[in-house]
N, C-alpha and C. Protein backbone atom coordinates (compact mmCIF):
# COMPACT_ATOMS: atom_id res chain seq x y z
N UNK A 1 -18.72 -12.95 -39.95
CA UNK A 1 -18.23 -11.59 -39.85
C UNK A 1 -19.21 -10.71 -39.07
N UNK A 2 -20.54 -10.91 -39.68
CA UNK A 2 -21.55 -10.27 -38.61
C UNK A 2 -21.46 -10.50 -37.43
N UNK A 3 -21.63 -11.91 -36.88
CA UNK A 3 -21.26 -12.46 -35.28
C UNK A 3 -20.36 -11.10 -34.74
N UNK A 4 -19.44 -11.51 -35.42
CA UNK A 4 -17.51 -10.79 -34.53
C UNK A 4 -17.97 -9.43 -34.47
N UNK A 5 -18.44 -8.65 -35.30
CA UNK A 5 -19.06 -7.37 -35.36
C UNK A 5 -19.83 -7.40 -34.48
N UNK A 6 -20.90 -7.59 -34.12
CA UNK A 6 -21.92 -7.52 -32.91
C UNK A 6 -21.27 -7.92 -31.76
N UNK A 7 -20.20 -8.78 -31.33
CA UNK A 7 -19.55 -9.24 -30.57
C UNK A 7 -18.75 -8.37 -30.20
N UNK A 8 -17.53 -7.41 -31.11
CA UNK A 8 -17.26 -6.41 -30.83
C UNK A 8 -17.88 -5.29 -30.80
N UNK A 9 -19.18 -4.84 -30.89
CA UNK A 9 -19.72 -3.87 -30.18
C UNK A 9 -20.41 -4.08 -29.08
N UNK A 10 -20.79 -5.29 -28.60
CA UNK A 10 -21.60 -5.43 -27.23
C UNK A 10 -20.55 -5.58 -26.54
N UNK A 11 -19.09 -6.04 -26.47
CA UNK A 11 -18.14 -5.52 -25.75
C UNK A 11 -17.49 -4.24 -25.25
N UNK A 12 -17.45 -3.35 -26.00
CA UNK A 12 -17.17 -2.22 -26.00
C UNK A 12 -18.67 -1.45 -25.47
N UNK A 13 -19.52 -1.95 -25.25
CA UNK A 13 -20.86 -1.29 -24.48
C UNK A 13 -20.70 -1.75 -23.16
N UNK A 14 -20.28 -3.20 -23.12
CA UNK A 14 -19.63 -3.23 -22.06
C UNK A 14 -19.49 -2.52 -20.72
N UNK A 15 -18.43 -2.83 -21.55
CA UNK A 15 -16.59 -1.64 -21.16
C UNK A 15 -17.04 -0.40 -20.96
N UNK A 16 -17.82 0.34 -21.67
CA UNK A 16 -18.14 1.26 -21.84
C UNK A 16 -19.13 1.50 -20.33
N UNK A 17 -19.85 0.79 -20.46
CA UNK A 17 -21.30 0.58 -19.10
C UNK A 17 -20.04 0.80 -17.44
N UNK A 18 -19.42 -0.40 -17.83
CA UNK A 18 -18.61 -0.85 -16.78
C UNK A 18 -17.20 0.65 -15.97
N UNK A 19 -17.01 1.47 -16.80
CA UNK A 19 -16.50 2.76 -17.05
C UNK A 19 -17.27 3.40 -16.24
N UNK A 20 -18.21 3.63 -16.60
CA UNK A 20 -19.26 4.63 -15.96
C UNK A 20 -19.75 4.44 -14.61
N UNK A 21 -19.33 3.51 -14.54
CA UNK A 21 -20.08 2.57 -12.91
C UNK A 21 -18.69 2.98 -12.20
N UNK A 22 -17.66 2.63 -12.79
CA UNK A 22 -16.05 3.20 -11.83
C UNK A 22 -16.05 4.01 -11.64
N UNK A 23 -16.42 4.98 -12.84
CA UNK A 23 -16.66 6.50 -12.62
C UNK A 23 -17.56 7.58 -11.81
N UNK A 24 -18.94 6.50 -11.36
CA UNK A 24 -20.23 7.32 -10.57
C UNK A 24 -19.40 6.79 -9.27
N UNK A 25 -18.74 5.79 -8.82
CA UNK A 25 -18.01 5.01 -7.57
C UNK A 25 -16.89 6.09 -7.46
N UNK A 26 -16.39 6.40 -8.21
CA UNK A 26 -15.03 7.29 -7.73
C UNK A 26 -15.53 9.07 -7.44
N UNK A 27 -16.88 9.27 -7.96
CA UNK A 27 -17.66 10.53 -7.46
C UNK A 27 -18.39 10.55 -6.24
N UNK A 28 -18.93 9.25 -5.83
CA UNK A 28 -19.63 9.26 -4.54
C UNK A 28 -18.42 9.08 -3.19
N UNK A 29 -17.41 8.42 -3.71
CA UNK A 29 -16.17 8.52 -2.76
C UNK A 29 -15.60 9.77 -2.73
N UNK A 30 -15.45 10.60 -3.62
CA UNK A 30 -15.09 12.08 -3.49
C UNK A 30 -15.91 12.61 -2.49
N UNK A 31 -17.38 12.69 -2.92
CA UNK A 31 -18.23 12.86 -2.25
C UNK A 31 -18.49 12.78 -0.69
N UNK A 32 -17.84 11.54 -0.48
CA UNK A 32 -18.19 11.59 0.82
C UNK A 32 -16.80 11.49 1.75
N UNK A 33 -16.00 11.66 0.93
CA UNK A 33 -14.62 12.25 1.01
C UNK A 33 -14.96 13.62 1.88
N UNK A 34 -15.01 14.82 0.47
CA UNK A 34 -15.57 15.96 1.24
C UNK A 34 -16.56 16.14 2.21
N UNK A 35 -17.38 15.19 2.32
CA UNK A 35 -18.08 15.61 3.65
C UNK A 35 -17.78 15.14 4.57
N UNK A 36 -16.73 14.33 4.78
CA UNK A 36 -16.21 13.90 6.19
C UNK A 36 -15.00 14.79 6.47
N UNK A 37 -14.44 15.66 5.39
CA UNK A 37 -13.63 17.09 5.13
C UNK A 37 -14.62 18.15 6.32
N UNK A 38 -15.08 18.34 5.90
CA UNK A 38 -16.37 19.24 6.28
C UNK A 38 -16.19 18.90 7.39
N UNK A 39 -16.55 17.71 8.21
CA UNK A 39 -17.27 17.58 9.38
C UNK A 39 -16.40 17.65 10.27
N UNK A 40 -14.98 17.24 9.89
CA UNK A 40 -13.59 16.86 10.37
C UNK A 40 -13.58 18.67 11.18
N UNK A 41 -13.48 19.51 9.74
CA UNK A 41 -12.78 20.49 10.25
C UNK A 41 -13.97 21.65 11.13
N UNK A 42 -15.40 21.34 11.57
CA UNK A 42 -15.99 21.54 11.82
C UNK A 42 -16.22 21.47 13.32
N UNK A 43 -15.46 19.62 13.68
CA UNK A 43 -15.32 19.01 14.69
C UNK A 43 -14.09 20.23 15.22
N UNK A 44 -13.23 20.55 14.60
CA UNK A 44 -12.05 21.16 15.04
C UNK A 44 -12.09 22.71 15.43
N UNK A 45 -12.69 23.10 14.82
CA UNK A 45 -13.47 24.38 15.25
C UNK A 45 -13.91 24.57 16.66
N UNK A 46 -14.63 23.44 16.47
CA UNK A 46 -15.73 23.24 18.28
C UNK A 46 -14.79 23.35 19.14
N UNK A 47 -13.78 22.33 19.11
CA UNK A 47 -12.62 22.32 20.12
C UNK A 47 -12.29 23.01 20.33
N UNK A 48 -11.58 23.82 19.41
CA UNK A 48 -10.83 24.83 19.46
C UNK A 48 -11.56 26.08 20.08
N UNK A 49 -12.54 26.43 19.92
CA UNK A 49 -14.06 27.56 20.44
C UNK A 49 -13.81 26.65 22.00
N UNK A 50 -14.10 25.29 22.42
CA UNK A 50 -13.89 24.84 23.58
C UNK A 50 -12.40 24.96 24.61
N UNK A 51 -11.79 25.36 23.68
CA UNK A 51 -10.52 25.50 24.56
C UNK A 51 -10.42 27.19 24.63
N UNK A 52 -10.80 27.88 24.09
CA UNK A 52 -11.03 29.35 24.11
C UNK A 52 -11.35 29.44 25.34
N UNK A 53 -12.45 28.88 25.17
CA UNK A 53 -13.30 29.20 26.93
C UNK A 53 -12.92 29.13 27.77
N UNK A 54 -11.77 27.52 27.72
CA UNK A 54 -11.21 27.59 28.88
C UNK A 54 -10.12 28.56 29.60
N UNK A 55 -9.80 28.85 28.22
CA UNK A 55 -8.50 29.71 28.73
C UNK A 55 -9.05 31.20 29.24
N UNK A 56 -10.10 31.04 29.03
CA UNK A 56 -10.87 32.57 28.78
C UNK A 56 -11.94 32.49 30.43
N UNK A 57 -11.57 31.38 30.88
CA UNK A 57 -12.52 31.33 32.35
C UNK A 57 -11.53 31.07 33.12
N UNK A 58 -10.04 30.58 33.27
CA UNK A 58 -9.14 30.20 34.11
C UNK A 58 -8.20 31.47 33.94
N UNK A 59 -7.86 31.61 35.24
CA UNK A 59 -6.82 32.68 35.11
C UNK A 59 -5.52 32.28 35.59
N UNK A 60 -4.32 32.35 35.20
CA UNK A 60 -2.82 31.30 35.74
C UNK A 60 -2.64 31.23 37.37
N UNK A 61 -3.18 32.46 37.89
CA UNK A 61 -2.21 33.10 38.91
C UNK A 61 -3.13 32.17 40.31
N UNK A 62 -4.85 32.04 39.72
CA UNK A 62 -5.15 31.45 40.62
C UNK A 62 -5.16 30.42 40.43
N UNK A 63 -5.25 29.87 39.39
CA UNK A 63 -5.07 28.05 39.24
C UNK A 63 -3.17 27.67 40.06
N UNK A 64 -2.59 28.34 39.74
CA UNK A 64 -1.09 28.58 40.72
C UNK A 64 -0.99 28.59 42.33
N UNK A 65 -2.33 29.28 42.38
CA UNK A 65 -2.10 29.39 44.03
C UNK A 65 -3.00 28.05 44.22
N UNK A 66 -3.61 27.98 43.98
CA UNK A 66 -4.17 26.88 44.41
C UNK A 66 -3.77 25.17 44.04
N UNK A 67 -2.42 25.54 43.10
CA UNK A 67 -1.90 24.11 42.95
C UNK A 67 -0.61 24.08 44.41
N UNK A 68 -0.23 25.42 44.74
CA UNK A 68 0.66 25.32 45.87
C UNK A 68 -0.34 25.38 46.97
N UNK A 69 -1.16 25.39 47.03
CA UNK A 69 -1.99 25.09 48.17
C UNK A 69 -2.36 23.82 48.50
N UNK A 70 -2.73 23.67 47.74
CA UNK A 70 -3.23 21.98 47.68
C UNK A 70 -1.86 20.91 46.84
N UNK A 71 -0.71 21.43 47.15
CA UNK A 71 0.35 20.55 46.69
C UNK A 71 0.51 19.23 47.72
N UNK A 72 0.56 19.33 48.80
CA UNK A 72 0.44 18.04 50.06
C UNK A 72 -0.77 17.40 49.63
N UNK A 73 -1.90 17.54 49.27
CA UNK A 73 -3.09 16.59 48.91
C UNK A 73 -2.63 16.05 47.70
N UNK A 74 -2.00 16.73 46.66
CA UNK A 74 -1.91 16.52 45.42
C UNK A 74 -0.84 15.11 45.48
N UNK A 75 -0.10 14.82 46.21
CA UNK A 75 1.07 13.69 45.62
C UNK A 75 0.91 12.95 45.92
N UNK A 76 -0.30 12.22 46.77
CA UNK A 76 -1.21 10.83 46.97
C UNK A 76 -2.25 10.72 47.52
N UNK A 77 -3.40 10.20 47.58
CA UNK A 77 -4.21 9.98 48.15
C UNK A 77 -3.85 10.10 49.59
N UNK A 78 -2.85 8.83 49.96
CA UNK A 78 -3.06 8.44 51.12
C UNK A 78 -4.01 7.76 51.72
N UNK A 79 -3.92 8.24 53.36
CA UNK A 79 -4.74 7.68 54.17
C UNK A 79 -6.29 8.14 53.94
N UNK A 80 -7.26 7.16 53.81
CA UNK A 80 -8.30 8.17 52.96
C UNK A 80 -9.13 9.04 54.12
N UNK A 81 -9.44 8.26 55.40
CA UNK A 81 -9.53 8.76 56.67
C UNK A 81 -9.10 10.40 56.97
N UNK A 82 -7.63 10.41 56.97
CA UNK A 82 -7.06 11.64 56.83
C UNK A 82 -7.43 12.34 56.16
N UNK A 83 -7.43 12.12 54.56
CA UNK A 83 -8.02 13.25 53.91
C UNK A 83 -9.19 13.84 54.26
N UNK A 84 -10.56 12.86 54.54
CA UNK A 84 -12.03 13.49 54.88
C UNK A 84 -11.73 14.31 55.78
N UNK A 85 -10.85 14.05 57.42
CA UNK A 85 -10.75 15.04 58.38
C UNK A 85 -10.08 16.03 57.91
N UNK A 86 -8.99 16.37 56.87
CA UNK A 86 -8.64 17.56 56.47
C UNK A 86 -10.04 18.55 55.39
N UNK A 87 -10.45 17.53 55.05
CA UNK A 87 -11.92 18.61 54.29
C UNK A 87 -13.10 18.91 54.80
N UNK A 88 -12.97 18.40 56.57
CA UNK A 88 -14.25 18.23 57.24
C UNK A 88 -14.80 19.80 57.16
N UNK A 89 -13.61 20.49 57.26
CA UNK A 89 -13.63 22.03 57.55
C UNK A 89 -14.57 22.68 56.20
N UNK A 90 -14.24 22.24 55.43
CA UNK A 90 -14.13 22.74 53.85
C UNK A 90 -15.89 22.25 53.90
N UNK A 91 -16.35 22.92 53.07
CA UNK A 91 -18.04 22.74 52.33
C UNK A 91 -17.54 21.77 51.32
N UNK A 92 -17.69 20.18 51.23
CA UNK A 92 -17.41 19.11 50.50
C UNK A 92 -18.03 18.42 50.39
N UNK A 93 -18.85 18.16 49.90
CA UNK A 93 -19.62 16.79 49.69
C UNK A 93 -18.31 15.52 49.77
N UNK A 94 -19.04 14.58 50.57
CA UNK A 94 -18.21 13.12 50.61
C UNK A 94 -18.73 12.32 50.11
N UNK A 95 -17.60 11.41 49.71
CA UNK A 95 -17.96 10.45 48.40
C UNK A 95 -17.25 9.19 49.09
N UNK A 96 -17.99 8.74 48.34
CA UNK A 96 -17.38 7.07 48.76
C UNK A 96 -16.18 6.15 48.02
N UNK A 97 -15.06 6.13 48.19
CA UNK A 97 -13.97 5.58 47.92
C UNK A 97 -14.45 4.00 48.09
N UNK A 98 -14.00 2.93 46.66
CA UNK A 98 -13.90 1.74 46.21
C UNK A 98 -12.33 1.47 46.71
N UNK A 99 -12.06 0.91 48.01
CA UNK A 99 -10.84 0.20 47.06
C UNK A 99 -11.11 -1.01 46.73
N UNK A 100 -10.08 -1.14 45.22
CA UNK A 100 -10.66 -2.14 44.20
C UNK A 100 -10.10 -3.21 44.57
N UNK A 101 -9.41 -3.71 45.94
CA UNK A 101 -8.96 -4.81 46.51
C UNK A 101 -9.92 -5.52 47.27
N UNK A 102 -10.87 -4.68 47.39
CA UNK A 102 -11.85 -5.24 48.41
C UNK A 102 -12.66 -6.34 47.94
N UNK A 103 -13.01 -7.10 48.95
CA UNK A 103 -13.80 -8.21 48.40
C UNK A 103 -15.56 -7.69 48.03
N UNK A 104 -16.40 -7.96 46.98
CA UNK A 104 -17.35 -7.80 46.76
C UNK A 104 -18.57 -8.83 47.97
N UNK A 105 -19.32 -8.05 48.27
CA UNK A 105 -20.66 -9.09 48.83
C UNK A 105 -20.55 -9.98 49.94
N UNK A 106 -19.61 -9.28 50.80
CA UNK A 106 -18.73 -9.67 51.92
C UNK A 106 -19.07 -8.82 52.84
């Protein structure tokens, strides 16, 4: 009878131990629950402050004129030749076009 008695209380200490361990596990997951809460909506803020700016440094009318200006450059590359002589005029730095057909080390 003693046995079963000690047997049923070192079980229930257990259980009891084993409780508490689920329980500190389901607080540190809260835990870091909310701070990825935090950081989430923190991250979203920034953006949002980042898209402010933009709207707050672009103005429609000239980003407009200058998409009908530059609408003939805009709908392909093209000939890449052509394009440099149309920007020769323009203050442009030139860059060097890959085409990715080309053979390497050739």
């Amino acid at each position: 009878m003693f046995a079963k008695l000690t047997m049923l209380i070192l079980g229930l200490g257990l259980l009891a131990a084993l409780l508490l361990v689920n329980r500190q596990r389901r607080y540190e997951i809260v835990g870091e629950t909310v701070r990825l809460h935090a950081e989430i909506q923190q991250l979203q803020r920034a953006i949002q402050e980042r898209k402010v700016r933009v709207t707050e440094a672009t103005k429609p009318a000239e980003l407009e004129a200058m998409k009908n200006g530059l609408s003939e450059q805009w709908k392909s590359i093209g000939d890449r030749t052509q394009l440099f002589d149309q920007l020769e005029g323009l203050e442009v730095e030139k860059t060097t076009f890959v085409d990715p057909g080309m053979e390497l080390g050739g």
